[in-house]
Protein backbone atom coordinates (compact mmCIF):
# COMPACT_ATOMS: atom_id res chain seq x y z
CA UNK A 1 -28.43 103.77 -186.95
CA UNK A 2 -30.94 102.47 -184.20
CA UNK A 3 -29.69 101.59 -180.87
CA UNK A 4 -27.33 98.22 -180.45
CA UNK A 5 -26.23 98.73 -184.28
CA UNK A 6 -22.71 97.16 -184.46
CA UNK A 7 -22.38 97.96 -188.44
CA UNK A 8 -21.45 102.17 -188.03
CA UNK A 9 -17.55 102.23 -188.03
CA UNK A 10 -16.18 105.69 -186.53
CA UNK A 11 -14.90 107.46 -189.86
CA UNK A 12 -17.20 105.84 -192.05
CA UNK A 13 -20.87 106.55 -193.72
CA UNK A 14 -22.81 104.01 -194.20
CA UNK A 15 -26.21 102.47 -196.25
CA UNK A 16 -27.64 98.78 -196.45
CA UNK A 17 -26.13 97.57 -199.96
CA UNK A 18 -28.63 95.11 -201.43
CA UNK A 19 -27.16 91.59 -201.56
CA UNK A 20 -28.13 89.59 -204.82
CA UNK A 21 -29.47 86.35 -202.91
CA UNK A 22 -29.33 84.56 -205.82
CA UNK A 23 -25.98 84.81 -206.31
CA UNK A 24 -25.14 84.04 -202.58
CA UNK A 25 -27.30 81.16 -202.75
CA UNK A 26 -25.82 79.89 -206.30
CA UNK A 27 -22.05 80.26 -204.99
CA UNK A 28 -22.65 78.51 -201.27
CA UNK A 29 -25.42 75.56 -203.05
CA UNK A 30 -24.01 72.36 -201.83
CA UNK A 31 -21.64 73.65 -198.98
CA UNK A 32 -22.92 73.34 -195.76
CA UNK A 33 -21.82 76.72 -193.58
CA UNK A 34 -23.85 79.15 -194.70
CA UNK A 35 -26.96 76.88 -195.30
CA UNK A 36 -29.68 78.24 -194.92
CA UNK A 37 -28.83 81.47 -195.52
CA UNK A 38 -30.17 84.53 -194.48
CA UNK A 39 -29.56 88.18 -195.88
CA UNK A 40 -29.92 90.85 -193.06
CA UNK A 41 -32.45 93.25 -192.38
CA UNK A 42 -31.58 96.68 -192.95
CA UNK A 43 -32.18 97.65 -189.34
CA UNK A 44 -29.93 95.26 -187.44
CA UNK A 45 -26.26 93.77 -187.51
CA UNK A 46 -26.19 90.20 -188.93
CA UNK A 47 -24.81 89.21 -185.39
CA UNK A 48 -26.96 90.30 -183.56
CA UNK A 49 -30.13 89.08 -186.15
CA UNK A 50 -28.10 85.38 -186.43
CA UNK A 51 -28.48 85.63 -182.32
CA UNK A 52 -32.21 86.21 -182.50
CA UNK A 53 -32.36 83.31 -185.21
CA UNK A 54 -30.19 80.94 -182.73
CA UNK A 55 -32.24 81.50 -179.87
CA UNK A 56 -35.61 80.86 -182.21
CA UNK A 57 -33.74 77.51 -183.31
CA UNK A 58 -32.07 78.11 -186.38
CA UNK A 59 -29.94 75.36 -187.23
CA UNK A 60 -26.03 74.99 -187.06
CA UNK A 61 -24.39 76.46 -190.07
CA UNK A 62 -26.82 79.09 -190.52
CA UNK A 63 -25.14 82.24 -191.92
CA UNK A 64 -26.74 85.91 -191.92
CA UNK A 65 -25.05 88.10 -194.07
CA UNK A 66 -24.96 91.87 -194.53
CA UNK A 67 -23.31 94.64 -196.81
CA UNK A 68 -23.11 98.27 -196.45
CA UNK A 69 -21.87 100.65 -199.22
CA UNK A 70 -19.36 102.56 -197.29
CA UNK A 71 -17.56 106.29 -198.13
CA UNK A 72 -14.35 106.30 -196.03
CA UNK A 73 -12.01 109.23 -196.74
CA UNK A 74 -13.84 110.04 -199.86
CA UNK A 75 -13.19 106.73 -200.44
CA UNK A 76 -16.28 104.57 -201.80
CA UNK A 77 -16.65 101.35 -200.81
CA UNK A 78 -18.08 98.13 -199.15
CA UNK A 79 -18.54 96.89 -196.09
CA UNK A 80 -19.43 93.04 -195.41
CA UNK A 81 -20.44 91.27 -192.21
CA UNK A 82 -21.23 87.03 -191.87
CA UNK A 83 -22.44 85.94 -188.74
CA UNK A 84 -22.70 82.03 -188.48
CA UNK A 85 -24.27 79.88 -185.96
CA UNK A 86 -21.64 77.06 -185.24
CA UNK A 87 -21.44 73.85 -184.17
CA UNK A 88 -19.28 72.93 -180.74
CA UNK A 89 -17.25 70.56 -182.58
CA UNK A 90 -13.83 72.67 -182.75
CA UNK A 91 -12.70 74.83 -179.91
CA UNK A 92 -13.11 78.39 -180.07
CA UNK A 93 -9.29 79.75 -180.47
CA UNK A 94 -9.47 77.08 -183.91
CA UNK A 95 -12.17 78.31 -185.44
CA UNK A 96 -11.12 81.77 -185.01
CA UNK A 97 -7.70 80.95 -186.34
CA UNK A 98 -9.08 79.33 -189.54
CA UNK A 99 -12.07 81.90 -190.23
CA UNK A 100 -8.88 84.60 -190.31
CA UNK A 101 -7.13 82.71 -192.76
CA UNK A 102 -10.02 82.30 -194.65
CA UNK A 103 -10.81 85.91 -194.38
CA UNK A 104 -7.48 87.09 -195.52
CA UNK A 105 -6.42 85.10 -198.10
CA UNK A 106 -10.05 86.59 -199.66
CA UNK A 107 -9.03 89.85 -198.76
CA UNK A 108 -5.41 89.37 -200.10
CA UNK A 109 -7.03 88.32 -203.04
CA UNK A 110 -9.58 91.38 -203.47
CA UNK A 111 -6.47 93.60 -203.23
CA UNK A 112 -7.24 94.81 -199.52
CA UNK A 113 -4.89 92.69 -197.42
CA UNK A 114 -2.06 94.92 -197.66
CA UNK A 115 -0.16 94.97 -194.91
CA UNK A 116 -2.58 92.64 -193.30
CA UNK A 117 -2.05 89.37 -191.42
CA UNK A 118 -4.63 87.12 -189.93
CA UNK A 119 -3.46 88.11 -186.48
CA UNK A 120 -4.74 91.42 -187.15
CA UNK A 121 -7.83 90.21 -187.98
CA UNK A 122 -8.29 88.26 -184.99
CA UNK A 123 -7.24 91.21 -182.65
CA UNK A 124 -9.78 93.55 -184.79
CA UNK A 125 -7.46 96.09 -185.01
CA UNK A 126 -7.52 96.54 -188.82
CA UNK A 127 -9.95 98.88 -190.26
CA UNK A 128 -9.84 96.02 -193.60
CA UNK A 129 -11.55 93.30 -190.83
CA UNK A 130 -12.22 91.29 -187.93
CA UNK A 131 -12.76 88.07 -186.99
CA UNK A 132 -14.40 86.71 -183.28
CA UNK A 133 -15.89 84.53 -181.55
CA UNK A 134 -19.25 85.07 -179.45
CA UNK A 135 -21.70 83.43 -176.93
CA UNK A 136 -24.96 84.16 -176.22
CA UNK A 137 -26.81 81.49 -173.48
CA UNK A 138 -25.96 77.96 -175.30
CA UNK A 139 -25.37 79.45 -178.84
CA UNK A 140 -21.84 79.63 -180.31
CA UNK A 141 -21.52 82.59 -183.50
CA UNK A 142 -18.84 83.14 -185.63
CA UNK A 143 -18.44 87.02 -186.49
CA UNK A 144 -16.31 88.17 -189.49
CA UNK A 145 -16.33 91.49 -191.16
CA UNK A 146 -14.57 93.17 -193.85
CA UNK A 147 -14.11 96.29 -195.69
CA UNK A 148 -13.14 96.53 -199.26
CA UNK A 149 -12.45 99.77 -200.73
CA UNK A 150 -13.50 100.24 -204.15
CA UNK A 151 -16.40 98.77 -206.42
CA UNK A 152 -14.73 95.01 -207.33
CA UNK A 153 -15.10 92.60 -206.02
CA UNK A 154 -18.68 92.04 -205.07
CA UNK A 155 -19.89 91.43 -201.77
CA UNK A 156 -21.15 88.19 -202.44
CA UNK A 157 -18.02 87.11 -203.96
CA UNK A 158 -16.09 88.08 -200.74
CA UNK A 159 -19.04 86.43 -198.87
CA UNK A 160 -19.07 83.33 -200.82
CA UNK A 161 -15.42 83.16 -201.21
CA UNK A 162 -15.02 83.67 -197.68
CA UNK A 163 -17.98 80.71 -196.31
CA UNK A 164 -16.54 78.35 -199.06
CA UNK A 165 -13.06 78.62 -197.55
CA UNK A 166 -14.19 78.11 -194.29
CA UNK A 167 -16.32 75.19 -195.14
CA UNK A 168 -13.33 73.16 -196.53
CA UNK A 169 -10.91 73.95 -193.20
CA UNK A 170 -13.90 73.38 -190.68
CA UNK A 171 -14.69 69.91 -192.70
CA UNK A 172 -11.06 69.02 -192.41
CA UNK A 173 -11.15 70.13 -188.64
CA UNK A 174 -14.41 68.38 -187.61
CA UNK A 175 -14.74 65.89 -189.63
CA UNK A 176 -18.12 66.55 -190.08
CA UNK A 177 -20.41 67.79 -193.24
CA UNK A 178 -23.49 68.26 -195.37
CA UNK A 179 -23.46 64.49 -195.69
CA UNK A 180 -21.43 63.70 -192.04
CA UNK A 181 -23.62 66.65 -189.63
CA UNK A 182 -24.54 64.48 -186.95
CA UNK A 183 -22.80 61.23 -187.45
């Protein structure tokens, strides 16, 4: 991959997987992380591509998503990263906390959370996924990323399960909304 690619793991081969933006958009209508949302060009990580959107003025709750069709150990795969641009309105070690939850119970669900914990997640030291928190200048991004062996589920149902859960707890958290952003 070209230089400052963050989506190459160690033991793994990787392609772009082509994301059905239809289906993204369909399962995340009406929810306001991950609106607008943005699938990621081939060439770059959707962190660093929801950075360059940030600093352009992308709006809070953006979300750039990628997926990579992954062979790990003979294995075939996925790979799935979300980037979102978020709001200041919970503290960092919070929104980390919740995104991991989030992140695992979709993972539990897929089948790949065995012998996971969100902990792990948030200390990255799972090859299943990571979850972090990252500044750039005066732009706050959520990071998760996840890798499912197998063919089911799709990436955008991890990606949509995954935003909608984290809509709900940030809501709860913030207090804020599609119909509250600003108030």
């Amino acid at each position: 991959m070209g230089s400052g690619s963050t989506r190459r793991r160690d033991t793994q081969r990787s392609t772009a997987f082509p994301l059905n933006r239809g289906n993204l958009r369909k399962g995340l209508h009406g929810w306001w992380l991950g609106n607008p949302l943005v699938v990621c060009p081939t060439d770059a990580s959707a962190a660093s591509h929801a950075l360059m959107l940030a600093r352009e003025g992308a709006a809070e709750g953006t979300c750039v998503v990628a997926a990579d069709a992954t062979t790990h150990d003979g294995m075939a795969g996925v790979s799935v990263e979300l980037a979102l641009i978020m709001p200041a309105a919970v503290p960092d070690p919070l929104v980390e906390r919740v995104a991991a939850i989030a992140l695992w119970e979709v993972l539990s669900e897929a089948g790949a959370g065995d012998g996971l914990h969100p902990t792990t997640l948030l200390q990255g030291t799972s090859g299943a996924g990571a979850v972090r928190i990252e500044h750039a200048e005066r732009h706050r991004l959520l990071i998760a990323r996840a890798s499912i062996p197998g063919a089911s589920p799709l990436p955008e149902q991890i990606i949509t399960a995954t935003l909608r859960r984290l809509n709900l707890r940030y809501m709860a958290l913030s207090g804020s909304g599609p119909d509250m952003a600003g108030a």
